[in-house]
C-alpha atoms as a PDB file:
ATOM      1  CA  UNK A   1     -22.564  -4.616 -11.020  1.00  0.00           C
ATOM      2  CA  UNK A   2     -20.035  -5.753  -8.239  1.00  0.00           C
ATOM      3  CA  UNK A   3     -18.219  -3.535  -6.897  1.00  0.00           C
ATOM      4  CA  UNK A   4     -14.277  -4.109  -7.242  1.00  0.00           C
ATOM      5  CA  UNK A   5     -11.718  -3.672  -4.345  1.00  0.00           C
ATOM      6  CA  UNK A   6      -8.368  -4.180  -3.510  1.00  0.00           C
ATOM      7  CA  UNK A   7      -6.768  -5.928   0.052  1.00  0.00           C
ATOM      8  CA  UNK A   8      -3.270  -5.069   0.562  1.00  0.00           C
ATOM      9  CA  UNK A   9      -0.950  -4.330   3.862  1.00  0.00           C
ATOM     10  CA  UNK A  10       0.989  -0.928   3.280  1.00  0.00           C
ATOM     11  CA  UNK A  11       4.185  -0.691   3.093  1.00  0.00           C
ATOM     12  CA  UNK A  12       6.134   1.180   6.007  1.00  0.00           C
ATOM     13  CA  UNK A  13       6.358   5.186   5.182  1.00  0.00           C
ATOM     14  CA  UNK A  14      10.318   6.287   4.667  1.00  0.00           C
ATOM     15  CA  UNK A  15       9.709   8.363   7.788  1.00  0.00           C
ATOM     16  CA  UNK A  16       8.655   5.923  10.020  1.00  0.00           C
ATOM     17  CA  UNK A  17      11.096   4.110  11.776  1.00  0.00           C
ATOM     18  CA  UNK A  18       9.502   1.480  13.954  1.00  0.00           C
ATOM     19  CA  UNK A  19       7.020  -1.750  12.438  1.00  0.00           C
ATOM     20  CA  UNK A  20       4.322  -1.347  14.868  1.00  0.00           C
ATOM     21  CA  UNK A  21       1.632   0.259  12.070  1.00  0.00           C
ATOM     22  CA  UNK A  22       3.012  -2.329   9.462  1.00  0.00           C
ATOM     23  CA  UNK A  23       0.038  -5.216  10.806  1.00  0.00           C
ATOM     24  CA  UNK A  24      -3.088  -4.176   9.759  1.00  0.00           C
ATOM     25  CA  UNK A  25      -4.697  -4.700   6.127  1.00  0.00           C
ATOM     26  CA  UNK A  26      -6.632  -2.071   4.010  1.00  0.00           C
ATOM     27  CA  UNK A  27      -9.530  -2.531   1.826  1.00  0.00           C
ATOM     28  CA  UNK A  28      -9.540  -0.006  -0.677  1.00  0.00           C
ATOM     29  CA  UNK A  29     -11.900   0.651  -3.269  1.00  0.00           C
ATOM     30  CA  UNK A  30     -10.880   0.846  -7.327  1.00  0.00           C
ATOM     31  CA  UNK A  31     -11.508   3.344  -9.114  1.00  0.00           C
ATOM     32  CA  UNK A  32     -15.152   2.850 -11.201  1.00  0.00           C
ATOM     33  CA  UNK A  33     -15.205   7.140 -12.980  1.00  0.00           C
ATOM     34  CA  UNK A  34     -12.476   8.288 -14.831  1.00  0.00           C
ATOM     35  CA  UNK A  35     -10.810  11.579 -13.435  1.00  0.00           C
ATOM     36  CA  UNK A  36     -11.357  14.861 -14.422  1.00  0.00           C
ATOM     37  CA  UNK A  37     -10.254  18.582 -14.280  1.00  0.00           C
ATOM     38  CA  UNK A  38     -12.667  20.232 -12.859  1.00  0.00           C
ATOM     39  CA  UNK A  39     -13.703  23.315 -14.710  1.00  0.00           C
ATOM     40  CA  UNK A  40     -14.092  26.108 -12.129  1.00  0.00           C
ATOM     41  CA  UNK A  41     -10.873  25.247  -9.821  1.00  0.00           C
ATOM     42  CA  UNK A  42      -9.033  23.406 -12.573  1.00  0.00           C
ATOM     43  CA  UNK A  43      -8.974  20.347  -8.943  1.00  0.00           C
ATOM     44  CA  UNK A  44      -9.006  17.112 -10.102  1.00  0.00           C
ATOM     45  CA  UNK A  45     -12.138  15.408  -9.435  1.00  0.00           C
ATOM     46  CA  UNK A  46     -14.312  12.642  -9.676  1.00  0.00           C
ATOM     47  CA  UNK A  47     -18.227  11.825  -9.786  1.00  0.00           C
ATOM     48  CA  UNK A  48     -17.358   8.457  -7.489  1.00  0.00           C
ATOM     49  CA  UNK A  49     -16.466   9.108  -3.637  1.00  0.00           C
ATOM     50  CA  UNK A  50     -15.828   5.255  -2.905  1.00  0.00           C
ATOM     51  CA  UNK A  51     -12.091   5.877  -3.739  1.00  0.00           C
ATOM     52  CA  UNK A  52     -11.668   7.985  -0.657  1.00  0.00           C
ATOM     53  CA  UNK A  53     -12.763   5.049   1.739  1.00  0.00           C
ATOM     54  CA  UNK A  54      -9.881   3.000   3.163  1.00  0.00           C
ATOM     55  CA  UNK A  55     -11.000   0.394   6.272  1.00  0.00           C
ATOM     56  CA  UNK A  56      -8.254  -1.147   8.063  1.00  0.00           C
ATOM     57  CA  UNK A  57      -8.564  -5.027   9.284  1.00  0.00           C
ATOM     58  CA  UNK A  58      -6.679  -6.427  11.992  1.00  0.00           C
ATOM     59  CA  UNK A  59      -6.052  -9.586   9.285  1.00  0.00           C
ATOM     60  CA  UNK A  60      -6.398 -10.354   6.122  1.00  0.00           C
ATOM     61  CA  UNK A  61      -8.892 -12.834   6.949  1.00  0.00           C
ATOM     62  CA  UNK A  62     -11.390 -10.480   8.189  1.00  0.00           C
ATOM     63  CA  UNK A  63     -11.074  -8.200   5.341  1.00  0.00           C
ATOM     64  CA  UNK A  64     -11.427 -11.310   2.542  1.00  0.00           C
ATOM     65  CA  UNK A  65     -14.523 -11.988   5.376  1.00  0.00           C
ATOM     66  CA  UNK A  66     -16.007  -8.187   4.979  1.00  0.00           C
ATOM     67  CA  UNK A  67     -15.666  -8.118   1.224  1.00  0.00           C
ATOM     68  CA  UNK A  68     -17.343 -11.646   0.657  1.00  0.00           C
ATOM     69  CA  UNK A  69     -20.082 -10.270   3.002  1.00  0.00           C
ATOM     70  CA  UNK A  70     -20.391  -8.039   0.506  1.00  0.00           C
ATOM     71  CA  UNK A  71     -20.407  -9.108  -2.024  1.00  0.00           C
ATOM     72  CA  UNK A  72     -17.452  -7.430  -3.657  1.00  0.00           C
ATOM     73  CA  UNK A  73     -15.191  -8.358  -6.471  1.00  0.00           C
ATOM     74  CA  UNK A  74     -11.723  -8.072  -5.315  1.00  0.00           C
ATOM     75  CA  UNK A  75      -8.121  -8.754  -5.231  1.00  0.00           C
ATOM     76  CA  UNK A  76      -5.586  -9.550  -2.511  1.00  0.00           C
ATOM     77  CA  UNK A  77      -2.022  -8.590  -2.800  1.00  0.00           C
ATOM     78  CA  UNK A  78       0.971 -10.410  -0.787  1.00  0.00           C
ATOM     79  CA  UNK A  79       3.099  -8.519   1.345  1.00  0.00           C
ATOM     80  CA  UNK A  80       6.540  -7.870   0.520  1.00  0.00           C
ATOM     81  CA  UNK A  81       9.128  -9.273   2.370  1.00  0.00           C
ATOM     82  CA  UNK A  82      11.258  -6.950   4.129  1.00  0.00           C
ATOM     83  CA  UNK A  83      15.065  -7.986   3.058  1.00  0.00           C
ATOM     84  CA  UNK A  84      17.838  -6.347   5.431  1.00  0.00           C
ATOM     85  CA  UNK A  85      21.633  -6.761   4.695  1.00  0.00           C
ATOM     86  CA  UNK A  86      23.333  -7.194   7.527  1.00  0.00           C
ATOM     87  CA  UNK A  87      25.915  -4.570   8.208  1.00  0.00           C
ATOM     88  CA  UNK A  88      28.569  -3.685  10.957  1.00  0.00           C
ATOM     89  CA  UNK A  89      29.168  -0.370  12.284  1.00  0.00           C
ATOM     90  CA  UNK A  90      32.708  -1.020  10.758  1.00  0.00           C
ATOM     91  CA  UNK A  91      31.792  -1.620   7.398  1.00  0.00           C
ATOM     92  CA  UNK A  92      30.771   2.395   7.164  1.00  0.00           C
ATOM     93  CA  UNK A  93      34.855   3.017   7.251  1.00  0.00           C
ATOM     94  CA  UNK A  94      36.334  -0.369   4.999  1.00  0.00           C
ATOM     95  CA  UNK A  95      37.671   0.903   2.070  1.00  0.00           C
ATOM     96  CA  UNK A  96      36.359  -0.493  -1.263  1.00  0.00           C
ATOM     97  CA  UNK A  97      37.249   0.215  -4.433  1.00  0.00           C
ATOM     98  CA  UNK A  98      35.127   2.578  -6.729  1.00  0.00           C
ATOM     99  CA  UNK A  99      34.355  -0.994  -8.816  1.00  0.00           C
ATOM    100  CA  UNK A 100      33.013  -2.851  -5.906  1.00  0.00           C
ATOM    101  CA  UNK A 101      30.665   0.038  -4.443  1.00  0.00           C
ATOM    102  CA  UNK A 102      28.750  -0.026  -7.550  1.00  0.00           C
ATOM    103  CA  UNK A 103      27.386  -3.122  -7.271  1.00  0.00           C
END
């Protein structure tokens, strides 16, 4: 059985400000046990530890590399696109109508 994995680059936190963490990928395992309550705490748990493994790759080429290596089943996912509306400093004080701020 092959284990399955995912390759994705995070998405920036909302309390980060700068880009600088936004380059590197992460290989991250799925999740093969279901989860559980566990009885004594009432914590849920699992009986698989992969899922608390994430390795970070300078490119997504050397984590598609690793996880062929590996022999691993997995999945890449393409990075959003970060979409910015420009703005001036003086479109914080333009009045606009209660119909056109909705939009």
């Amino acid at each position: 059985m092959a284990i399955k994995a995912k390759i994705y680059k995070p998405t920036k936190n909302a309390m980060q400000s700068g880009r600088a963490q936004g380059t590197q990928w992460v290989l991250e395992y799925d999740i093969e046990t279901p989860r559980r309550p566990e009885p004594i705490m009432g914590w849920t748990s699992a009986e698989d530890t992969l899922n608390q493994v994430k390795m970070r790759f300078a490119s997504r080429e050397a984590a598609i590399a690793f996880a062929e290596t590996h022999g691993f089943e997995f999945t890449v996912d393409a990075p959003r696109q970060r979409r910015v509306a420009p703005r001036s400093y003086l479109d914080n004080f333009k009045f606009r109508p209660y119909e056109e701020e909705a939009n």
